[in-house]
Protein backbone atom coordinates (compact mmCIF):
# COMPACT_ATOMS: atom_id res chain seq x y z
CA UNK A 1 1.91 0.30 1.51
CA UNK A 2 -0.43 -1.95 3.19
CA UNK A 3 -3.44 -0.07 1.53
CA UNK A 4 -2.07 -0.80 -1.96
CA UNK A 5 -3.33 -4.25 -2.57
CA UNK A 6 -5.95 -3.98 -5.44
CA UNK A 7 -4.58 -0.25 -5.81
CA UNK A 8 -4.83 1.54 -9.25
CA UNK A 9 -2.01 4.15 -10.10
CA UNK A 10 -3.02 6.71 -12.65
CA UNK A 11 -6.96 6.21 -12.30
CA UNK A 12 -7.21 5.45 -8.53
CA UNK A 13 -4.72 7.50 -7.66
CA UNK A 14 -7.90 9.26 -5.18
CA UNK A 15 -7.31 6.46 -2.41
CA UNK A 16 -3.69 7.30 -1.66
CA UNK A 17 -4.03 11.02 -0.25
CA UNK A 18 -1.77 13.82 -0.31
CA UNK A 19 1.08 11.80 -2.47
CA UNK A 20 2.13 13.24 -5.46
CA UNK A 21 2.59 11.70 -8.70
CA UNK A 22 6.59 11.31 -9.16
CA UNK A 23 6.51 9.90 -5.32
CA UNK A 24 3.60 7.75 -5.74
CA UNK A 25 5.20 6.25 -9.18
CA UNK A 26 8.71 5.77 -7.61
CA UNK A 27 7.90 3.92 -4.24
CA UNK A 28 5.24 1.96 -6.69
CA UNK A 29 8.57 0.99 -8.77
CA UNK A 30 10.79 0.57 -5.77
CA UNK A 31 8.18 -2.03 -4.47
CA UNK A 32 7.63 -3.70 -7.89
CA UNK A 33 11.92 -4.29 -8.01
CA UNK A 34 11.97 -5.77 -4.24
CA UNK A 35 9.04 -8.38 -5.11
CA UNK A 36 6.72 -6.49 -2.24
CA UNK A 37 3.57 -5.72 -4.82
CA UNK A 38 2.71 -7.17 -8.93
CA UNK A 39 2.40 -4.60 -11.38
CA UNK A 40 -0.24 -5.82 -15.04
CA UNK A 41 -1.39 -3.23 -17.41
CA UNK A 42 -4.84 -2.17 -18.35
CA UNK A 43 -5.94 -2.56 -22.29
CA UNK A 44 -6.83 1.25 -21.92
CA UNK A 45 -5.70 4.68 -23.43
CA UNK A 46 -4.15 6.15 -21.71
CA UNK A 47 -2.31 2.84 -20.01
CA UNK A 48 -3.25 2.22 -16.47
CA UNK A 49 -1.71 -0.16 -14.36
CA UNK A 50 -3.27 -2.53 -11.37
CA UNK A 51 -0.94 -3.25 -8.54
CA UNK A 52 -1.42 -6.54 -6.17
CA UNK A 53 0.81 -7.72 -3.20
CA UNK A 54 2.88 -10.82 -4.19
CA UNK A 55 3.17 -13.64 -1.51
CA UNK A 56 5.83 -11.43 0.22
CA UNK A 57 3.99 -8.78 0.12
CA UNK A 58 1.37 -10.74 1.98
CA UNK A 59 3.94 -11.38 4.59
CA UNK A 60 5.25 -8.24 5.21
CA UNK A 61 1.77 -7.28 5.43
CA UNK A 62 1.41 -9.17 8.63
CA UNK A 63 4.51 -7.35 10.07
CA UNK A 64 3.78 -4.30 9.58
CA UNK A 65 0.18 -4.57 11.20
CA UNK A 66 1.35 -6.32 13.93
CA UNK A 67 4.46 -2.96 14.09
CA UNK A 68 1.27 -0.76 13.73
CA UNK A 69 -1.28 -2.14 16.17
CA UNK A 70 1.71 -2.12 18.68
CA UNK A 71 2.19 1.57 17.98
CA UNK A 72 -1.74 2.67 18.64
CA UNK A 73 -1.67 0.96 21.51
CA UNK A 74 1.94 2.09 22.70
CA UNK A 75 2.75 5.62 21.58
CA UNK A 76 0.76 8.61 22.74
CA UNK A 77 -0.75 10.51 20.36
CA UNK A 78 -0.94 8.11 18.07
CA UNK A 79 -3.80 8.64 15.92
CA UNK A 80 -6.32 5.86 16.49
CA UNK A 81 -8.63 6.17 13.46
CA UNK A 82 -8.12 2.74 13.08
CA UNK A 83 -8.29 0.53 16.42
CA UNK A 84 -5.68 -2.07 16.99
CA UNK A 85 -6.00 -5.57 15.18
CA UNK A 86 -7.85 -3.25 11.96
CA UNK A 87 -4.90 -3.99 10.44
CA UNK A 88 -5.66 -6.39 7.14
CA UNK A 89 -3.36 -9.40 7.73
């Protein structure tokens, strides 16, 4: 979720790996209806759709990197791809 500010669904759908379609395009929706991310159309063929976090989204944001630094820096085996405090806020 945090990666999906300035996400594109249909065209950019590259960025979010290994999710399929009909997952990607409900938890997109489910976000949309709890006021977490913005959805605006494309004036393309086929449509596309943009997706930005709203000023909640922004918020939550900085919970769940604070959640996830805690866990790289708590949990073993945690993969640490990302070091703590990566975490856009």
């Amino acid at each position: 979720m945090v990666a999906v500010a300035g996400a594109r669904h249909a065209g950019g759908q590259d960025d979010l790996r290994a999710i399929s379609g009909i997952i990607l395009a409900d938890r997109l929706k489910r976000l949309e209806q709890f006021g977490i991310i913005a959805r605006s159309a494309y004036q393309e063929r086929p449509v596309r759709y943009a997706y930005t976090l709203t000023t909640e989204g922004r918020q939550l944001q900085r919970v769940l990197g604070a959640l996830a630094d805690w866990g790289l820096e708590n949990i073993a085996g945690t993969k640490k791809k990302l070091g703590p405090g990566s975490f856009v806020r």
